[in-house]
Protein backbone atom coordinates (compact mmCIF):
# COMPACT_ATOMS: atom_id res chain seq x y z
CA UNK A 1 107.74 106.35 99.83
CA UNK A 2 105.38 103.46 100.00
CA UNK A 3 104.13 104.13 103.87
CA UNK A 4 104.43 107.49 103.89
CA UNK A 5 101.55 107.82 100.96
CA UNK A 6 99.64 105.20 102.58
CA UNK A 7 100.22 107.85 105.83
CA UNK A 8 99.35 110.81 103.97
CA UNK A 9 96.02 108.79 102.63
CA UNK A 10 94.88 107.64 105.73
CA UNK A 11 95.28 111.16 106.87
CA UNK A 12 92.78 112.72 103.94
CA UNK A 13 90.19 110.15 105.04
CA UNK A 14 90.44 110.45 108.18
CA UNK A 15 90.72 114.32 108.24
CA UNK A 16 89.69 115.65 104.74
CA UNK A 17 89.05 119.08 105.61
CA UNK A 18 91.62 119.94 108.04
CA UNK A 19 94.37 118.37 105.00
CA UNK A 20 92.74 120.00 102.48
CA UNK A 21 93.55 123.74 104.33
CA UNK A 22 97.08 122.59 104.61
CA UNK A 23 97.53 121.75 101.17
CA UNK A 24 96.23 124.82 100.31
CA UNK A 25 98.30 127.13 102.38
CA UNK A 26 96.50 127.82 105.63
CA UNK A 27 99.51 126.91 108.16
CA UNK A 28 96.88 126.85 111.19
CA UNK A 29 98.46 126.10 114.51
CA UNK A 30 94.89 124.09 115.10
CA UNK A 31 95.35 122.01 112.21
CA UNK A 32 98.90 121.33 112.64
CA UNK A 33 99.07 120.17 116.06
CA UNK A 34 96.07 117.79 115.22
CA UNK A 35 97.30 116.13 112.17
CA UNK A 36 100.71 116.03 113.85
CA UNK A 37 99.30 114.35 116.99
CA UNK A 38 97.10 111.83 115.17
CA UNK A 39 100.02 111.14 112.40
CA UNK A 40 103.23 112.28 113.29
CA UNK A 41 105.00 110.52 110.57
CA UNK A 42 103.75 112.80 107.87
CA UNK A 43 105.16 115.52 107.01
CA UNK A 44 103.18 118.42 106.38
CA UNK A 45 104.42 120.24 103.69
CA UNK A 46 104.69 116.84 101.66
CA UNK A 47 101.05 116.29 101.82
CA UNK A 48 100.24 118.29 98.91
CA UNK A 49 102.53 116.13 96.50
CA UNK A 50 101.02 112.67 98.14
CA UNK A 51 97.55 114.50 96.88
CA UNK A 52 98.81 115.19 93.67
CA UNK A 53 100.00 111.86 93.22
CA UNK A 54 96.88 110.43 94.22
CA UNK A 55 94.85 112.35 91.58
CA UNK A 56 97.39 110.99 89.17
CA UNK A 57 96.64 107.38 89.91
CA UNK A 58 92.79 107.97 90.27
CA UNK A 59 93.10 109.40 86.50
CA UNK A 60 95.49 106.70 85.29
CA UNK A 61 92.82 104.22 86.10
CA UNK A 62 90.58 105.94 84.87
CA UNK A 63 92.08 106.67 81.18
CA UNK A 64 92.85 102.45 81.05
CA UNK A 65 89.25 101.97 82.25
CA UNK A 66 88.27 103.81 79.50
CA UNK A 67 90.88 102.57 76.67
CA UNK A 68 89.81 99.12 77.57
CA UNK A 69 85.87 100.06 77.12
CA UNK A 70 86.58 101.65 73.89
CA UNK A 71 88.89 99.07 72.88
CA UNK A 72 85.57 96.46 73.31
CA UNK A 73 83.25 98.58 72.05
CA UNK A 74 84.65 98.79 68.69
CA UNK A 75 85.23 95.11 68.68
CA UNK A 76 81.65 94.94 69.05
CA UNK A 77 81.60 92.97 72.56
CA UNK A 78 79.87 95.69 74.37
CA UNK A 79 77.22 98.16 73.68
């Protein structure tokens, strides 16, 4: 799993857009062909699950982020 989300990532940088309008349901024979010639590894109707897990770790780093600010703030280190 670990190279095919670090596929699926580079392919949202490098193509945002164009992964975006797959994720979403617009099967384009455009977009295909050119996310399938510049990564054929990935699997296209995966990419919306390597988003979603994306988003998850984005907001689990964010909620400890936060914890950990609150956590000093109250022990008066910060603030």
């Amino acid at each position: 799993m670990g190279s095919k989300f670090i596929d699926a990532l580079k392919c949202f940088i490098r193509y945002p857009a164009d992964a975006t309008r797959l994720m979403l349901g617009a099967y384009e024979p455009e977009t295909i062909e050119l996310i399938k010639k510049e990564f054929p590894e990935v699997e296209i109707e995966s990419l919306g699950f390597y988003f979603g897990a994306l988003l998850a770790l984005i907001f689990l780093l964010l909620c400890v982020i936060s914890y950990i600010m609150w956590v000093l703030y109250s022990m008066g280190m910060i603030g």
